[in-house]
Protein backbone atom coordinates (compact mmCIF):
# COMPACT_ATOMS: atom_id res chain seq x y z
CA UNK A 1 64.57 179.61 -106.52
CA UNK A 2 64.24 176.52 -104.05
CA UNK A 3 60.43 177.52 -104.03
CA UNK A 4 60.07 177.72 -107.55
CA UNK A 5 61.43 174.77 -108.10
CA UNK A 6 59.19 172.37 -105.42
CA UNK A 7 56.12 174.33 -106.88
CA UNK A 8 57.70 173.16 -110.68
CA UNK A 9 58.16 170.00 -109.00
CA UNK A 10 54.42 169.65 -107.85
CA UNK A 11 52.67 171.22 -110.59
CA UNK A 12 54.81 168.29 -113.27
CA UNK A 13 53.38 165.28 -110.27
CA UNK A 14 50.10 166.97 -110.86
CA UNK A 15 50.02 167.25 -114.19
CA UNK A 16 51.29 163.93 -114.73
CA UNK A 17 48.51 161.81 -112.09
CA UNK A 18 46.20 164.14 -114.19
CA UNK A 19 47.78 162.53 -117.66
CA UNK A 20 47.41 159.20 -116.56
CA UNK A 21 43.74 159.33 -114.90
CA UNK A 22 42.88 160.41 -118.30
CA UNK A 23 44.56 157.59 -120.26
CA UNK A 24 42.96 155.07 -117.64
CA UNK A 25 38.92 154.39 -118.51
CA UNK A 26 36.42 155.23 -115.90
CA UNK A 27 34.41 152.29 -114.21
CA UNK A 28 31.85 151.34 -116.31
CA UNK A 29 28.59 150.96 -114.04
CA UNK A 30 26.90 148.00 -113.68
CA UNK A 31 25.72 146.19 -116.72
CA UNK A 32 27.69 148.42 -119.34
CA UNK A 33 30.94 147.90 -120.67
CA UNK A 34 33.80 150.61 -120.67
CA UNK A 35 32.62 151.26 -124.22
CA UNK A 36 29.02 152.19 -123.14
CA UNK A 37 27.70 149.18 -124.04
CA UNK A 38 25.53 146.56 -122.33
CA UNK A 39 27.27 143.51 -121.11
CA UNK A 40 26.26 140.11 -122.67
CA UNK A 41 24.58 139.15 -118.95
CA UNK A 42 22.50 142.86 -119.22
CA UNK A 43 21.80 141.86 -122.96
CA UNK A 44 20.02 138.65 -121.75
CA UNK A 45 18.35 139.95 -119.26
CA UNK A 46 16.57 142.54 -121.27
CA UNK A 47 16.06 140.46 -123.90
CA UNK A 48 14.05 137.68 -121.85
CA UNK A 49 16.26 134.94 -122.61
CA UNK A 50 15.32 131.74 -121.06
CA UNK A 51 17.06 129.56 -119.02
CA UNK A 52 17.92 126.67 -121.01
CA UNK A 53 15.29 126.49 -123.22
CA UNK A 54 14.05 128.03 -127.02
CA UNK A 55 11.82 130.38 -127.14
CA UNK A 56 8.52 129.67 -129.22
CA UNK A 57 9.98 131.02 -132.84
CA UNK A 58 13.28 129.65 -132.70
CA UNK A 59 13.97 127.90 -135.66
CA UNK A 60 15.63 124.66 -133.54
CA UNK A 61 11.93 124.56 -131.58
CA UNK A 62 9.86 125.60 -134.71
CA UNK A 63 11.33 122.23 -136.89
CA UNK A 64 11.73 119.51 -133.89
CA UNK A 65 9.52 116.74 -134.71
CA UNK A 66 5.86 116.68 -133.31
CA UNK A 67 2.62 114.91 -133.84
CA UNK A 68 0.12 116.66 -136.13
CA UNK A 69 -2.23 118.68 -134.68
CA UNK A 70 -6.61 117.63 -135.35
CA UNK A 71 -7.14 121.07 -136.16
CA UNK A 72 -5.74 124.68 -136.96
CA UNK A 73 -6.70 127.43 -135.22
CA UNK A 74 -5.26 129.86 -137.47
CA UNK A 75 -8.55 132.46 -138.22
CA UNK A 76 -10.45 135.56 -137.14
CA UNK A 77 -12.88 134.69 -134.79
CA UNK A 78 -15.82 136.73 -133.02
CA UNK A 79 -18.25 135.04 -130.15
CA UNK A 80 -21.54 133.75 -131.25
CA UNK A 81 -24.12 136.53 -130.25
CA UNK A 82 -26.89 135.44 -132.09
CA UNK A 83 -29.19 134.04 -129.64
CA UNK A 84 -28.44 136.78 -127.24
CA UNK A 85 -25.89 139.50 -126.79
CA UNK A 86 -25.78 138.80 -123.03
CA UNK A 87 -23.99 135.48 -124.26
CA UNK A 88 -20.52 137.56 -123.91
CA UNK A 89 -20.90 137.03 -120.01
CA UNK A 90 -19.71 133.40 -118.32
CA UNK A 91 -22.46 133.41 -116.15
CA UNK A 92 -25.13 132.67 -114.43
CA UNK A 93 -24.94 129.89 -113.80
CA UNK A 94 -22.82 131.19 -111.14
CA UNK A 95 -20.51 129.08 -108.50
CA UNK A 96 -21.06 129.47 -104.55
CA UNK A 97 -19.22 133.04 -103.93
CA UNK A 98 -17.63 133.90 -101.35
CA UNK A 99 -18.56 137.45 -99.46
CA UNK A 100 -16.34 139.57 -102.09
CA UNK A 101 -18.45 137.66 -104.84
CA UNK A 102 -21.75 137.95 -102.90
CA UNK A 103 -21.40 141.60 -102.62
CA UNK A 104 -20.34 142.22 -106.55
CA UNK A 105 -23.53 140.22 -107.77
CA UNK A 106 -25.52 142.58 -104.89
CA UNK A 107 -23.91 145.99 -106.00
CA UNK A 108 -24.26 145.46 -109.58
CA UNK A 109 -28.12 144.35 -109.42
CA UNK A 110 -28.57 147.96 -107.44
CA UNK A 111 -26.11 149.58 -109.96
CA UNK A 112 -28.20 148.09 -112.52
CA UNK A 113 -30.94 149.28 -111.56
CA UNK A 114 -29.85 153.12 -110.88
CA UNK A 115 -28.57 152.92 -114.39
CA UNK A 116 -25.16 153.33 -113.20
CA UNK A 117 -21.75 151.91 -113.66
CA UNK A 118 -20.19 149.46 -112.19
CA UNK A 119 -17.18 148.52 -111.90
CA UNK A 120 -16.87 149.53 -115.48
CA UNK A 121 -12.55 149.54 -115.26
CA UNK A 122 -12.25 148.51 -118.99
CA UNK A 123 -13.90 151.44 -119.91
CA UNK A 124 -11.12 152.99 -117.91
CA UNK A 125 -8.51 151.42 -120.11
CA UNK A 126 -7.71 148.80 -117.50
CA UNK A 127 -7.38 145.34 -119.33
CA UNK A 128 -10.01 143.24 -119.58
CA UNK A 129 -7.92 140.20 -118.84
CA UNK A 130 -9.30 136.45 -119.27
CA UNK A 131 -11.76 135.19 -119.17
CA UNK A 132 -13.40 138.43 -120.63
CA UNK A 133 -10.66 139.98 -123.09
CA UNK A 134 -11.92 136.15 -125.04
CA UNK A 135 -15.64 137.87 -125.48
CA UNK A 136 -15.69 141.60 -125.66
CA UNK A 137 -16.67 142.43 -129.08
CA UNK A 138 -14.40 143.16 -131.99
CA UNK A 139 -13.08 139.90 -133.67
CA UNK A 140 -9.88 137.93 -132.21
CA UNK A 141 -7.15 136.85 -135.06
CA UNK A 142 -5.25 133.31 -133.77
CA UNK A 143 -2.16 132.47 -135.65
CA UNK A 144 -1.24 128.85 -134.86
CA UNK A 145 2.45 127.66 -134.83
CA UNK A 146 3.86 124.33 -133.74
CA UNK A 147 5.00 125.70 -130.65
CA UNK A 148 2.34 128.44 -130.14
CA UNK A 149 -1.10 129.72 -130.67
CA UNK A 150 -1.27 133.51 -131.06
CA UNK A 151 -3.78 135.05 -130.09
CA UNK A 152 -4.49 139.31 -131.00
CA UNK A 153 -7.70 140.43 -129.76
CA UNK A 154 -9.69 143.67 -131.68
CA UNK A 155 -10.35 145.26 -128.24
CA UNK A 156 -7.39 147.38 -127.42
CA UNK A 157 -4.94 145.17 -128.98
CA UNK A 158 -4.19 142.71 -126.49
CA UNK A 159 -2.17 139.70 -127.17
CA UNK A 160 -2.14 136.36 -125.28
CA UNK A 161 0.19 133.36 -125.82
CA UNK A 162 -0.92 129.67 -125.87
CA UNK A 163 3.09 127.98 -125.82
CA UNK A 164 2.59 124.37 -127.09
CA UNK A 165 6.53 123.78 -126.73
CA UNK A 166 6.08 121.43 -123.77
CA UNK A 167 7.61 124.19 -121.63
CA UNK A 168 6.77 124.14 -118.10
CA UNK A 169 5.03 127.14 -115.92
CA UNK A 170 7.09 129.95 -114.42
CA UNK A 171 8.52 129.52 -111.28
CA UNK A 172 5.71 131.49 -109.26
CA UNK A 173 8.56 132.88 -107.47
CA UNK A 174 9.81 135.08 -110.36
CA UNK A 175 6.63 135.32 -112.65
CA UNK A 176 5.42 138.40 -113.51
CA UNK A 177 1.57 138.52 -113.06
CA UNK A 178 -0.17 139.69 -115.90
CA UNK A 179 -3.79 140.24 -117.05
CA UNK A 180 -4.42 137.17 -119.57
CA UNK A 181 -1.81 135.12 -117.20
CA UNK A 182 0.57 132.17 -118.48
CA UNK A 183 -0.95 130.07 -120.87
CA UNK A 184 0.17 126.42 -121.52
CA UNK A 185 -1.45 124.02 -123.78
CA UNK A 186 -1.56 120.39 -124.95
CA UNK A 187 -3.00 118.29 -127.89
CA UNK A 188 -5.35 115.43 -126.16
CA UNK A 189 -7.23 113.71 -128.56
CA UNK A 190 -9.07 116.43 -130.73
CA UNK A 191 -9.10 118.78 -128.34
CA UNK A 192 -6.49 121.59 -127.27
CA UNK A 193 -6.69 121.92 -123.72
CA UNK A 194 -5.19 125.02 -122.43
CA UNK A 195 -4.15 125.94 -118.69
CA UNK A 196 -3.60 129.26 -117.82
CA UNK A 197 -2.66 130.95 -114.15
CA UNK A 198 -0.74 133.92 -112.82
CA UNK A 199 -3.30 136.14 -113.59
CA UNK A 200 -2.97 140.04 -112.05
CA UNK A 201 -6.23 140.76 -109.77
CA UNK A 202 -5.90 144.46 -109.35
CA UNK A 203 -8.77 145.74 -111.19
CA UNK A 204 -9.61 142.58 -112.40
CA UNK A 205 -13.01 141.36 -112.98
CA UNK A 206 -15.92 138.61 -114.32
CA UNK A 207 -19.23 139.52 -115.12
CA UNK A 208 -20.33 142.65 -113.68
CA UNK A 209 -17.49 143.00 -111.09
CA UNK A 210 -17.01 140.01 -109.52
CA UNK A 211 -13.39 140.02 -108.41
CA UNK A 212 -10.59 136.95 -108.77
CA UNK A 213 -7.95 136.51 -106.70
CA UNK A 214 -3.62 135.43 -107.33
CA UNK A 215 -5.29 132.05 -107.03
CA UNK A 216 -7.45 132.32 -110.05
CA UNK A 217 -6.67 129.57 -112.52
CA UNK A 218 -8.53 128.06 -115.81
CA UNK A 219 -8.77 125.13 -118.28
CA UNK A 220 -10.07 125.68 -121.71
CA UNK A 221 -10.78 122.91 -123.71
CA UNK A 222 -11.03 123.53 -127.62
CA UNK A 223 -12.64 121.77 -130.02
CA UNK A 224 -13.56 122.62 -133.96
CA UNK A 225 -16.32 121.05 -136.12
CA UNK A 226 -16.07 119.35 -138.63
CA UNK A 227 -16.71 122.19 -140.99
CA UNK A 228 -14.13 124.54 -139.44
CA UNK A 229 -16.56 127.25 -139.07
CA UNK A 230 -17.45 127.01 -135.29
CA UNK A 231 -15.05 126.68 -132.27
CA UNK A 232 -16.38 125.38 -128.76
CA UNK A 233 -14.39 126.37 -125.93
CA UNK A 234 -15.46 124.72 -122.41
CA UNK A 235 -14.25 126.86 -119.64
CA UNK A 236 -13.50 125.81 -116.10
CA UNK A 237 -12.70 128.11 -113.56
CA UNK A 238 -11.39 127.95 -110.29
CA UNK A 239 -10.27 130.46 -107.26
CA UNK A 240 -10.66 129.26 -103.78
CA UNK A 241 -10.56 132.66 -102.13
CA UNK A 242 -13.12 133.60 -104.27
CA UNK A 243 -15.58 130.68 -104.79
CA UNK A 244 -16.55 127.11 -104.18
CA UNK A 245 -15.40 124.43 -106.31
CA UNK A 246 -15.37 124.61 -110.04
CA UNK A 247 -17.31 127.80 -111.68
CA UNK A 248 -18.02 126.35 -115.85
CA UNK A 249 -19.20 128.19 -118.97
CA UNK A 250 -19.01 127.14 -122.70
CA UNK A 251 -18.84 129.55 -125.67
CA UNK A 252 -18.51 129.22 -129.27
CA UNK A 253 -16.84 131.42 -131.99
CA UNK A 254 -17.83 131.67 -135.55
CA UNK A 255 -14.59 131.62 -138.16
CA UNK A 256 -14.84 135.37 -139.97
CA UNK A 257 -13.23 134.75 -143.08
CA UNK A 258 -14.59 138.60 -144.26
CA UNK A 259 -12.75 140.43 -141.22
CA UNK A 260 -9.18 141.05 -140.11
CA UNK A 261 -8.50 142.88 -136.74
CA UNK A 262 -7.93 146.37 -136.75
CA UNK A 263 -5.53 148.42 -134.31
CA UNK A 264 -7.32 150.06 -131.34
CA UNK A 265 -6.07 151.57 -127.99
CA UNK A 266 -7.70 152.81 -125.20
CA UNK A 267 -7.37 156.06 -124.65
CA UNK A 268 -8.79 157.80 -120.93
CA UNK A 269 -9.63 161.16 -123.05
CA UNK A 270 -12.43 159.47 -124.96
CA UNK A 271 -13.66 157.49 -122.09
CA UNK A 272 -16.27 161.02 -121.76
CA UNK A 273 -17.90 159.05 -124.97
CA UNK A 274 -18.75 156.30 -123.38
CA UNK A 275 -21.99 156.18 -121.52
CA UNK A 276 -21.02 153.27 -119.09
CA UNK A 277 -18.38 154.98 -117.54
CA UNK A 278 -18.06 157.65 -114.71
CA UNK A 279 -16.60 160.46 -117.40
CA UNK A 280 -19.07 159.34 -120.17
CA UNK A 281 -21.97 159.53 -117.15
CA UNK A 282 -20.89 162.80 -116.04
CA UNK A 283 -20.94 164.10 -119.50
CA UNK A 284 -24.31 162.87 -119.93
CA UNK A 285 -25.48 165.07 -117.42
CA UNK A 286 -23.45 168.76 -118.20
CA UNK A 287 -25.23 168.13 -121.57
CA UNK A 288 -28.91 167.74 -120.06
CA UNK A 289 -27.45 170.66 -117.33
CA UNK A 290 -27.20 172.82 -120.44
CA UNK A 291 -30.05 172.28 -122.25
């Protein structure tokens, strides 16, 4: 009986820590509440919230008072091909390279003339990334706001941001590098003059393959006729791992008043369509293999 009763005994203790591990909630792991949740701090974070300031389409940034703009971008625009289609590259002229841009400008000329790719890594759904994502054909749609200019290119759907806010640049400590970089831009006189940096190398080119580095910066400067049909854009361009001094190009963009921008992705399984890359090359060749 005296043994039956201490088992009793410990089965009721069990039983009861049992009860009362049950009643009490487990710990939550980090960044969820007890309920399952996120916390307010997790919320944030995945959210992108700023420290301390709005974020371009916040109503308390959208209506603070701000000098009128000389022009509106808002359009779709396509870059001005008519005197020659090579006018979608930014050079020559070209700045002083460096060996990495020495070698590009070599290996393309001899890719060039094996009728080869090179380089080709949009055609391999990389980004094309500024300077170029601003000339590769299909038109680009810019929606202009008081804080920012949108900007939605045809090819592959990129976007890039223009923040006119008076917000300052990332701390490059915690900025994420990305291919059309950081864009901030100012009103000075009738022009919008843009500055843009952080821009991700990898894969990452100008031209026919010449690279840029993390140090890769430009300034646009953007001006609009008088008639609102053509857009001038001087670009300077600087990297000094890459090349000496200041490497400039102009461009213009005719308004398209007849064309809106369509949705496209790149997509790797189609690349075997496209004759400037290694899968569109090699298919090139099983077809002449079969004939």
């Amino acid at each position: 009986m005296k043994i039956r009763s201490i088992l009793a005994g410990a089965l009721l203790c069990l039983a009861s820590t049992s009860a009362l591990q049950a009643a009490e909630p487990a710990s939550a792991p980090a960044g969820r509440t007890a309920g399952g949740g996120l916390t307010q701090d997790r919320q944030d974070e995945l959210a992108q919230k700023h420290d301390g300031y709005y974020g371009a389409l916040a109503p308390q940034n959208l209506k603070k008072p701000r000098p009128k703009p000389p022009f509106d971008l808002t359009g779709t625009w396509f870059i001005d091909l008519r005197r020659s289609f090579a006018d979608f590259r930014f050079g020559p002229p070209y700045p002083e390279f460096y060996e990495p841009g020495q070698t590009a400008l070599r290996e393309a000329e001899e890719a060039r003339k094996k009728g080869v790719p090179y380089r080709d890594v949009i055609g391999r759904c990389f980004p094309a990334g500024m300077p170029m994502i601003m000339t590769r054909v299909w038109p680009t749609a810019m929606v202009q706001l008081p804080t920012v200019v949108y900007q939605l290119f045809g090819f592959t759907s990129s976007m890039r941001f223009i923040f006119l806010d008076g917000r300052k640049f990332t701390d490059p400590d915690v900025v994420s590098y990305t291919y059309n970089g950081e864009s901030i831009g100012r009103w000075e006189g009738d022009a919008l003059v843009v500055h843009t940096k952080y821009m991700e190398p990898k894969e990452h080119y100008i031209d026919s393959g010449i690279p840029i580095s993390d140090a890769f910066e430009i300034i646009e400067r953007y001006t609009l006729s008088k008639d609102g049909i053509t857009l001038h854009v001087d670009y300077t361009m600087t990297d000094p791992k890459m090349w000496k001094g200041e490497w400039k190009s102009s461009k213009n963009f005719l308004r398209q008043d007849y064309s809106d921008i369509p949705e496209a992705e790149c997509l790797p399984n189609l690349n075997e369509n496209l004759p400037s890359t290694p899968e569109g090359q090699k298919a090139i060749s099983d077809r002449a293999a079969a004939k």
